[in-house]
PDB file of N, CA and C in Angstrom:
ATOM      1  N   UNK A   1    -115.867-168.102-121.965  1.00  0.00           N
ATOM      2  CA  UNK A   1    -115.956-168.128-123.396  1.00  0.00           C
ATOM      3  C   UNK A   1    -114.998-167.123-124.045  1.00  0.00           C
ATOM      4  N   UNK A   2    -114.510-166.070-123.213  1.00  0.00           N
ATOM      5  CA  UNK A   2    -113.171-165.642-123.837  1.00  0.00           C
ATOM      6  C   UNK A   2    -112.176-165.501-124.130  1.00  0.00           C
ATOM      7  N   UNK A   3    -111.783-166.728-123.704  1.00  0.00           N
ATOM      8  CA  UNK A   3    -110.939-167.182-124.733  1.00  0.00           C
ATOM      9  C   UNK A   3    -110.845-167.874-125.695  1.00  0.00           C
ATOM     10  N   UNK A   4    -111.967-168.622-125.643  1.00  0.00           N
ATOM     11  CA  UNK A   4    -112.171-169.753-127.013  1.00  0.00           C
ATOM     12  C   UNK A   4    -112.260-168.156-128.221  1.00  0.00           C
ATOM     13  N   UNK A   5    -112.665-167.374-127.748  1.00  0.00           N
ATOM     14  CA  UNK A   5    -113.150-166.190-128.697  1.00  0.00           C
ATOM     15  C   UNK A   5    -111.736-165.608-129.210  1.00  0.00           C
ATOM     16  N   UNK A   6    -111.109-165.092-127.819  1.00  0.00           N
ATOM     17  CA  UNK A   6    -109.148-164.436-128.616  1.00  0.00           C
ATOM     18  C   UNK A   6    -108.427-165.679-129.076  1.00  0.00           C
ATOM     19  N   UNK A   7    -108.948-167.147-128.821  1.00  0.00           N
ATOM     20  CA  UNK A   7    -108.404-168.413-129.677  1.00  0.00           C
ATOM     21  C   UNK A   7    -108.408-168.317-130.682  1.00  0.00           C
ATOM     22  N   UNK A   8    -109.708-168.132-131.224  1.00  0.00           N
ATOM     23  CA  UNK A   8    -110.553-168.514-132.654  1.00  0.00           C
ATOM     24  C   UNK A   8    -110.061-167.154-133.330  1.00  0.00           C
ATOM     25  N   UNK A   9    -109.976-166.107-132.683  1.00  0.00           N
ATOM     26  CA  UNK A   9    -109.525-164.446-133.696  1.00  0.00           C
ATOM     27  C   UNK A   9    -108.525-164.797-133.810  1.00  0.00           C
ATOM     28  N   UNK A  10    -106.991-165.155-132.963  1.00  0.00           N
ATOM     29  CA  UNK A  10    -105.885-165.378-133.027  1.00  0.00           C
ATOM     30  C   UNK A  10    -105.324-166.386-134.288  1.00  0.00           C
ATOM     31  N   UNK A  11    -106.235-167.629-134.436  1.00  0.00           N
ATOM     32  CA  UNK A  11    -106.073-168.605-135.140  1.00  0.00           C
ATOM     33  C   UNK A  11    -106.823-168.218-136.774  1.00  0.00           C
ATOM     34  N   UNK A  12    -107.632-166.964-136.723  1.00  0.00           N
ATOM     35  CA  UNK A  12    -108.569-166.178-138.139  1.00  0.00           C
ATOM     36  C   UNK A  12    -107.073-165.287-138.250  1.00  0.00           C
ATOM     37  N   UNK A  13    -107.124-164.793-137.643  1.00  0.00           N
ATOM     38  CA  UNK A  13    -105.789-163.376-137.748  1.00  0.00           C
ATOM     39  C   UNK A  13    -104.496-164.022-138.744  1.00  0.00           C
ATOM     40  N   UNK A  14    -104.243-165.328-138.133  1.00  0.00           N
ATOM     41  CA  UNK A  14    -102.895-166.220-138.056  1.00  0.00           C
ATOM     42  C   UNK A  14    -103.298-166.723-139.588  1.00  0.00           C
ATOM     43  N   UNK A  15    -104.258-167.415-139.951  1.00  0.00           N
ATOM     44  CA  UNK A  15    -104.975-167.657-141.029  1.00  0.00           C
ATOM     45  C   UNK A  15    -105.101-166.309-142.431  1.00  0.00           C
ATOM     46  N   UNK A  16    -105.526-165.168-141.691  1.00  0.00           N
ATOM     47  CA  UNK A  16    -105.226-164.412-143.189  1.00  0.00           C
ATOM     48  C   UNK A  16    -103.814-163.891-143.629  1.00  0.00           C
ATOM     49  N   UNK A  17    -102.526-163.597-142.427  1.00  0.00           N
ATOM     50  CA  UNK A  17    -101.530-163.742-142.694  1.00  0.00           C
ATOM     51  C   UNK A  17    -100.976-164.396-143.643  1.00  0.00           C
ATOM     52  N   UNK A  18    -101.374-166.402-143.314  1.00  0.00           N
ATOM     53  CA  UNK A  18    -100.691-166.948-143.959  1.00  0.00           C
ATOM     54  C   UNK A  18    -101.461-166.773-145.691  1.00  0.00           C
ATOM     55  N   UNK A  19    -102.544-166.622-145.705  1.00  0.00           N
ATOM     56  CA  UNK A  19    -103.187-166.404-147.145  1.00  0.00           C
ATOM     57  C   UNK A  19    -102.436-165.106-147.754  1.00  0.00           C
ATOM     58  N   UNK A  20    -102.255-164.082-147.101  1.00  0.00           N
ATOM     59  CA  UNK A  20    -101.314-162.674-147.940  1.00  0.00           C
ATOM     60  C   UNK A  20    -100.302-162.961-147.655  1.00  0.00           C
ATOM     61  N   UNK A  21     -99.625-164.370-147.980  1.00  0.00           N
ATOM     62  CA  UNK A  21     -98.153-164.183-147.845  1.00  0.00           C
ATOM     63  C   UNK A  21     -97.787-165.413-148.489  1.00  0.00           C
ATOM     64  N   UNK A  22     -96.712-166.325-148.839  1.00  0.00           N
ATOM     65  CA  UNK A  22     -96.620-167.141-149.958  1.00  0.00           C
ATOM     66  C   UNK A  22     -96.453-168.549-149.118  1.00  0.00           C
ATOM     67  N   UNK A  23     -97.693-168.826-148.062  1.00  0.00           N
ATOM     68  CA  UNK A  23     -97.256-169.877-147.373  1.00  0.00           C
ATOM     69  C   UNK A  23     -97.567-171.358-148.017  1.00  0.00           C
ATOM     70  N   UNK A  24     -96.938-171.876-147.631  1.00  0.00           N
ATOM     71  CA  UNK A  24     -97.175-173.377-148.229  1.00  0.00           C
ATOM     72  C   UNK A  24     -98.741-173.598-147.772  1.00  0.00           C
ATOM     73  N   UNK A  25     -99.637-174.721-148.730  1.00  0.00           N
ATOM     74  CA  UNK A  25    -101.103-174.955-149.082  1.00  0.00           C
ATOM     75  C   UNK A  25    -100.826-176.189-147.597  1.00  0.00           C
ATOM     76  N   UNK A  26     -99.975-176.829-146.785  1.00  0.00           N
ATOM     77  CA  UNK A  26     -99.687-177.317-146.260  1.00  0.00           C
ATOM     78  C   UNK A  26    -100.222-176.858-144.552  1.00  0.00           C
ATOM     79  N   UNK A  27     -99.445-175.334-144.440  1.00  0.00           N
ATOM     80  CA  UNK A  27     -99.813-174.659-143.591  1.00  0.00           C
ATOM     81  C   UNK A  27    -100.963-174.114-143.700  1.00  0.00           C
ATOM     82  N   UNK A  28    -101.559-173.716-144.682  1.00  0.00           N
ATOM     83  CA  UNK A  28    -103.064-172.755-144.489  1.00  0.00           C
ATOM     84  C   UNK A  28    -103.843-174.004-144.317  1.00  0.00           C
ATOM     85  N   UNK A  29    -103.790-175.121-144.797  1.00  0.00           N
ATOM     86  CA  UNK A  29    -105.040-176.323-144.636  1.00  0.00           C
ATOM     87  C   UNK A  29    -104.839-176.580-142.847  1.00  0.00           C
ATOM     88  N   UNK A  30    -103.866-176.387-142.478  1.00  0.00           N
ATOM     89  CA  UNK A  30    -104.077-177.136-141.076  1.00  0.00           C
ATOM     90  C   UNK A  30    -104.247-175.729-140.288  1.00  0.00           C
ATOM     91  N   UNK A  31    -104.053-174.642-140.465  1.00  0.00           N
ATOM     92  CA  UNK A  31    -104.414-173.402-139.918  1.00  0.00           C
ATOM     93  C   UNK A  31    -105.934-173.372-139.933  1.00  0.00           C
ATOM     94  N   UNK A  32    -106.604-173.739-141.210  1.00  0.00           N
ATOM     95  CA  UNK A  32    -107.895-173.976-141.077  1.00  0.00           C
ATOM     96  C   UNK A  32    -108.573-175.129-140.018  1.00  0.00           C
ATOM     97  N   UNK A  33    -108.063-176.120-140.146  1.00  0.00           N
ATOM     98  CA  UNK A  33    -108.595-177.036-139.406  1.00  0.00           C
ATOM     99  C   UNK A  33    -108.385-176.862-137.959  1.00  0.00           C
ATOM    100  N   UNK A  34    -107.472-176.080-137.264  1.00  0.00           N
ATOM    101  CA  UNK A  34    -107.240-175.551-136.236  1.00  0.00           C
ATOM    102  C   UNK A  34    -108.844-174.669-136.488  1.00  0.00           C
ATOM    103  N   UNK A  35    -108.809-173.746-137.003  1.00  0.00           N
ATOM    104  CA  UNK A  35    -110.003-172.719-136.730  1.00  0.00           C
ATOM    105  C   UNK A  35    -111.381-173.913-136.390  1.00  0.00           C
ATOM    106  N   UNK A  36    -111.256-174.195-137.466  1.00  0.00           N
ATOM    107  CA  UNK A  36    -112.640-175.581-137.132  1.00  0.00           C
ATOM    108  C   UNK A  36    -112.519-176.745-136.169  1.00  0.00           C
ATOM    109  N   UNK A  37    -111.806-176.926-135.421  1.00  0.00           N
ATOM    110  CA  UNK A  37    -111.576-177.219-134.461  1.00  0.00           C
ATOM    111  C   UNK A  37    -112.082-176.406-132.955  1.00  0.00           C
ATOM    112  N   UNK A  38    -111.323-175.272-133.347  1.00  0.00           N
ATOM    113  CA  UNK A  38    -112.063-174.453-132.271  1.00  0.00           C
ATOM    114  C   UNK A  38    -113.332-174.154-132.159  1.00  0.00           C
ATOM    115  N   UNK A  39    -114.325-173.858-133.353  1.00  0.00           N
ATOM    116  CA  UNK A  39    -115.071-173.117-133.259  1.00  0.00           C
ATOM    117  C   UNK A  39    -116.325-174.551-132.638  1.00  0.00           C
ATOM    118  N   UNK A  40    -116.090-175.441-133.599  1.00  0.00           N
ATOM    119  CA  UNK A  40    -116.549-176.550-133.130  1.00  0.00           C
ATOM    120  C   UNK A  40    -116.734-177.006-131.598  1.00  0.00           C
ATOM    121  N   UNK A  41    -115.526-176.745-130.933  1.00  0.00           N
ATOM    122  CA  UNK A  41    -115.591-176.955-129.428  1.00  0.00           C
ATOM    123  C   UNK A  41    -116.503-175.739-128.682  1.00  0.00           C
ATOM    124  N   UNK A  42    -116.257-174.545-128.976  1.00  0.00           N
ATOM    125  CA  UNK A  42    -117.159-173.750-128.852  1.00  0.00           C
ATOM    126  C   UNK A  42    -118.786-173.761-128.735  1.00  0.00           C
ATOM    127  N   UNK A  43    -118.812-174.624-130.179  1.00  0.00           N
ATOM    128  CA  UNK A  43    -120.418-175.260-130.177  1.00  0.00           C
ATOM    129  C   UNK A  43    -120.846-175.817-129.384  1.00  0.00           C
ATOM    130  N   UNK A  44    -119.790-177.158-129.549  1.00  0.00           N
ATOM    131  CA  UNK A  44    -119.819-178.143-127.976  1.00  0.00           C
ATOM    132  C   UNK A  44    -120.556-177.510-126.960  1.00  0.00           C
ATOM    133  N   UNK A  45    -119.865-176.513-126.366  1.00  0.00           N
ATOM    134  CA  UNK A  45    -119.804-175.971-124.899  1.00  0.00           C
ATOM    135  C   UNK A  45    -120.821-174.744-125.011  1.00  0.00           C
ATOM    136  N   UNK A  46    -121.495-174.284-126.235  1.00  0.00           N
ATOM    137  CA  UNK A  46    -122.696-173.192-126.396  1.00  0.00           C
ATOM    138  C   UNK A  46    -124.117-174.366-125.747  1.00  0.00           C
ATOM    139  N   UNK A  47    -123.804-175.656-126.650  1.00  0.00           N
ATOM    140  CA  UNK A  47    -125.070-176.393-126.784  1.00  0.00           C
ATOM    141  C   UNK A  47    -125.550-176.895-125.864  1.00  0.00           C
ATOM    142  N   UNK A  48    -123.872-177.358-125.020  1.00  0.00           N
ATOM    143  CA  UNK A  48    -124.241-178.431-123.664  1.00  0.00           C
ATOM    144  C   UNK A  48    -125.025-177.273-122.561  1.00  0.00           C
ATOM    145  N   UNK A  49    -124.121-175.801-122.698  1.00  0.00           N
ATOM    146  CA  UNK A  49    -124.658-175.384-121.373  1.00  0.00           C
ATOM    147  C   UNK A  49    -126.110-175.069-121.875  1.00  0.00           C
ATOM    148  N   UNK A  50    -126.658-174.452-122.805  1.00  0.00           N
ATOM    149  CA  UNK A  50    -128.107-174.389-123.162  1.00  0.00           C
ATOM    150  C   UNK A  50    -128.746-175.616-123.221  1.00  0.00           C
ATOM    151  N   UNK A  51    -128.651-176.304-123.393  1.00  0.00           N
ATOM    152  CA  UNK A  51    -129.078-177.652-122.873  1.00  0.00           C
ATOM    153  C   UNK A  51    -129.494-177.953-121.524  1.00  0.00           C
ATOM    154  N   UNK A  52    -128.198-177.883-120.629  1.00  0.00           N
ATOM    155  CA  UNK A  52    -128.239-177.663-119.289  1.00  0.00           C
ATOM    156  C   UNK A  52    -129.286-176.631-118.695  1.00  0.00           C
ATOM    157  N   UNK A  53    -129.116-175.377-118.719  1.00  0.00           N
ATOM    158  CA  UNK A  53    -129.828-173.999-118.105  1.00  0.00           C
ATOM    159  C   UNK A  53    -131.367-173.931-118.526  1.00  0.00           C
ATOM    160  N   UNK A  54    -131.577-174.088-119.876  1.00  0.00           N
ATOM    161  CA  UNK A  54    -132.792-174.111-120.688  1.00  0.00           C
ATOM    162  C   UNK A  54    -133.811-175.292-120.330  1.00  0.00           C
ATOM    163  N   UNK A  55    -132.947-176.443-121.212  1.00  0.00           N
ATOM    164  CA  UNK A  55    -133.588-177.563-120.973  1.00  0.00           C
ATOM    165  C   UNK A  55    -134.247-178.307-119.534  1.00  0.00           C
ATOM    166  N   UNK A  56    -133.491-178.597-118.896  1.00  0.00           N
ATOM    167  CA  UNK A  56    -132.809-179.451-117.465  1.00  0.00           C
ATOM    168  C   UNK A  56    -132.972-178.850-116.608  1.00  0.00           C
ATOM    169  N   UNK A  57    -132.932-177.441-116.778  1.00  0.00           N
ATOM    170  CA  UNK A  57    -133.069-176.265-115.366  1.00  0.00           C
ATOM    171  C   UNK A  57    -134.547-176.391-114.774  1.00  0.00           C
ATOM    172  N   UNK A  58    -135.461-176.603-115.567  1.00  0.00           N
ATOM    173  CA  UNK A  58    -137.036-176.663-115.504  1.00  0.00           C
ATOM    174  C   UNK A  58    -137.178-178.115-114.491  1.00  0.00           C
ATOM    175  N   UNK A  59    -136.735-179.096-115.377  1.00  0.00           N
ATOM    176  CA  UNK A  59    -136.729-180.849-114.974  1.00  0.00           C
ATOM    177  C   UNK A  59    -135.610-181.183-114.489  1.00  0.00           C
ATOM    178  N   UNK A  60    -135.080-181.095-113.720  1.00  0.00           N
ATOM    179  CA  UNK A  60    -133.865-181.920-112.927  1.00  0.00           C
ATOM    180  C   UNK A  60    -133.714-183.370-113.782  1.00  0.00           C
ATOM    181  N   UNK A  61    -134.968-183.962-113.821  1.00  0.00           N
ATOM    182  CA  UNK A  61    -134.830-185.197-113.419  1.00  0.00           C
ATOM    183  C   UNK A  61    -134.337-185.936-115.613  1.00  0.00           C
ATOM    184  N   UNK A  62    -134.871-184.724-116.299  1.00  0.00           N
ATOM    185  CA  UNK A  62    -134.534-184.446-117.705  1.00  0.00           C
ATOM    186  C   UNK A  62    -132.931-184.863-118.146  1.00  0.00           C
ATOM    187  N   UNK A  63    -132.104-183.973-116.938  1.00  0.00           N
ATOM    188  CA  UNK A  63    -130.842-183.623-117.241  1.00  0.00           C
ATOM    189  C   UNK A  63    -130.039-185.478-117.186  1.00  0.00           C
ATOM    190  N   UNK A  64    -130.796-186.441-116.791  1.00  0.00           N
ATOM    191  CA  UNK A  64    -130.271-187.820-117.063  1.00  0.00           C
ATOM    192  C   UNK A  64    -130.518-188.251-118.358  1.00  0.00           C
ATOM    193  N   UNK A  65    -131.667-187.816-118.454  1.00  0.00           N
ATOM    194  CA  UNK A  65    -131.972-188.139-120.307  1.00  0.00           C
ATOM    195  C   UNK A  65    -130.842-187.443-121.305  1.00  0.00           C
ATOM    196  N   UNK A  66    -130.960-186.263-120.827  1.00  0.00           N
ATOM    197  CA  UNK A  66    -129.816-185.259-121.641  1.00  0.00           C
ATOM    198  C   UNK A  66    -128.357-185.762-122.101  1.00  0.00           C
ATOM    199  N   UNK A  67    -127.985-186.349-121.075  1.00  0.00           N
ATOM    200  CA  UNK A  67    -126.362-186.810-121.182  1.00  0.00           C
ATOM    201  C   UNK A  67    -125.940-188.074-122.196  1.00  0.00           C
ATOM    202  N   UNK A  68    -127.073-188.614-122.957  1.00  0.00           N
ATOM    203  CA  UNK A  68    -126.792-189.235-123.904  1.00  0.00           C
ATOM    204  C   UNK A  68    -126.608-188.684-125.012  1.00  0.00           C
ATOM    205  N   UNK A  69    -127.745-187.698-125.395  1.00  0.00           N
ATOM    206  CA  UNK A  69    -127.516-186.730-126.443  1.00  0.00           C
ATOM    207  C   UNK A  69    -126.728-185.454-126.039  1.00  0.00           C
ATOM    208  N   UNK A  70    -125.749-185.325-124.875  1.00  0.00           N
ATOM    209  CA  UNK A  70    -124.731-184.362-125.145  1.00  0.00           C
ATOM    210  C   UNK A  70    -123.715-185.143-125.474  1.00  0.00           C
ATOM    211  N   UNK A  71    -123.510-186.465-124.822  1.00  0.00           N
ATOM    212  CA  UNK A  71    -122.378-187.248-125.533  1.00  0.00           C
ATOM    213  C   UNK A  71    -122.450-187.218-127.345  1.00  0.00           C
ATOM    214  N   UNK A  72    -123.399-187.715-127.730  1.00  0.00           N
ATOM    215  CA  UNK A  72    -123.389-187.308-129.117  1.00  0.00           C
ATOM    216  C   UNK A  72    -123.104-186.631-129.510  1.00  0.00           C
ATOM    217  N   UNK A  73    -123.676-185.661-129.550  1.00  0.00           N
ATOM    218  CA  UNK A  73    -123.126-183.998-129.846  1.00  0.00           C
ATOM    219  C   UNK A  73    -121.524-183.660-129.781  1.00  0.00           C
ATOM    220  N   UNK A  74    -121.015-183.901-128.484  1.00  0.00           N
ATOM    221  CA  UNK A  74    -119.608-183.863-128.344  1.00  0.00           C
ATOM    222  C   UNK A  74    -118.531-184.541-129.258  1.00  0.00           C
ATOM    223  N   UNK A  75    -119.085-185.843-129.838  1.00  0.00           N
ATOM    224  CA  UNK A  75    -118.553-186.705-130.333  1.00  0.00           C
ATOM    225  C   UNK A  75    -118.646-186.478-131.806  1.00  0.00           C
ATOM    226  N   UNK A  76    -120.032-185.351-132.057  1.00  0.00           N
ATOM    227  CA  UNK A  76    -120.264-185.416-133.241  1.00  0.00           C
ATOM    228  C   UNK A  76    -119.138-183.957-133.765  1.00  0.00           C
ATOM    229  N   UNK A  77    -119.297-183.021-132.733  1.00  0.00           N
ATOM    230  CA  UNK A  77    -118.388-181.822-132.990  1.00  0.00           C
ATOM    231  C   UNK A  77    -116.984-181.889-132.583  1.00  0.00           C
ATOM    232  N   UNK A  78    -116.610-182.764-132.763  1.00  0.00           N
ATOM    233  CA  UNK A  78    -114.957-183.321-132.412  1.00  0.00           C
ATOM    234  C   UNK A  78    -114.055-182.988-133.009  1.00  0.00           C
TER     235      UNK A  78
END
């Protein structure tokens, strides 16, 4: 997870630059969507493994049920 973490600072850092400086509304919108992009995948991969360890760790037999609603999830934080 650390790098999704120096990703997401790198891509915040990169982001207030371009806001104190006279960048085109062009670049800061997709600088953002980069950030939300990341952080999003992040979620992804917070939810699935708590899902996994929490959920599924107890019931083995759970973790088949699970994989429909992590596909969702994945699809939904895209």
């Amino acid at each position: 997870m650390q790098v999704a973490d120096r990703r997401i600072g790198g891509q915040v850092a990169s982001l207030e630059k371009a806001l104190e400086s006279d960048v085109d509304c062009d670049t800061v919108l997709q600088q953002a969507a980069s950030i939300r992009g990341a952080v999003q995948g992040l979620m992804s991969q917070l939810l699935e493994g708590h899902l996994r360890e929490h959920v599924a760790a107890s019931n083995p037999a759970a973790l088949c049920e699970l994989e429909p609603v992590m596909a969702v999830l994945r699809s939904y934080l895209r």
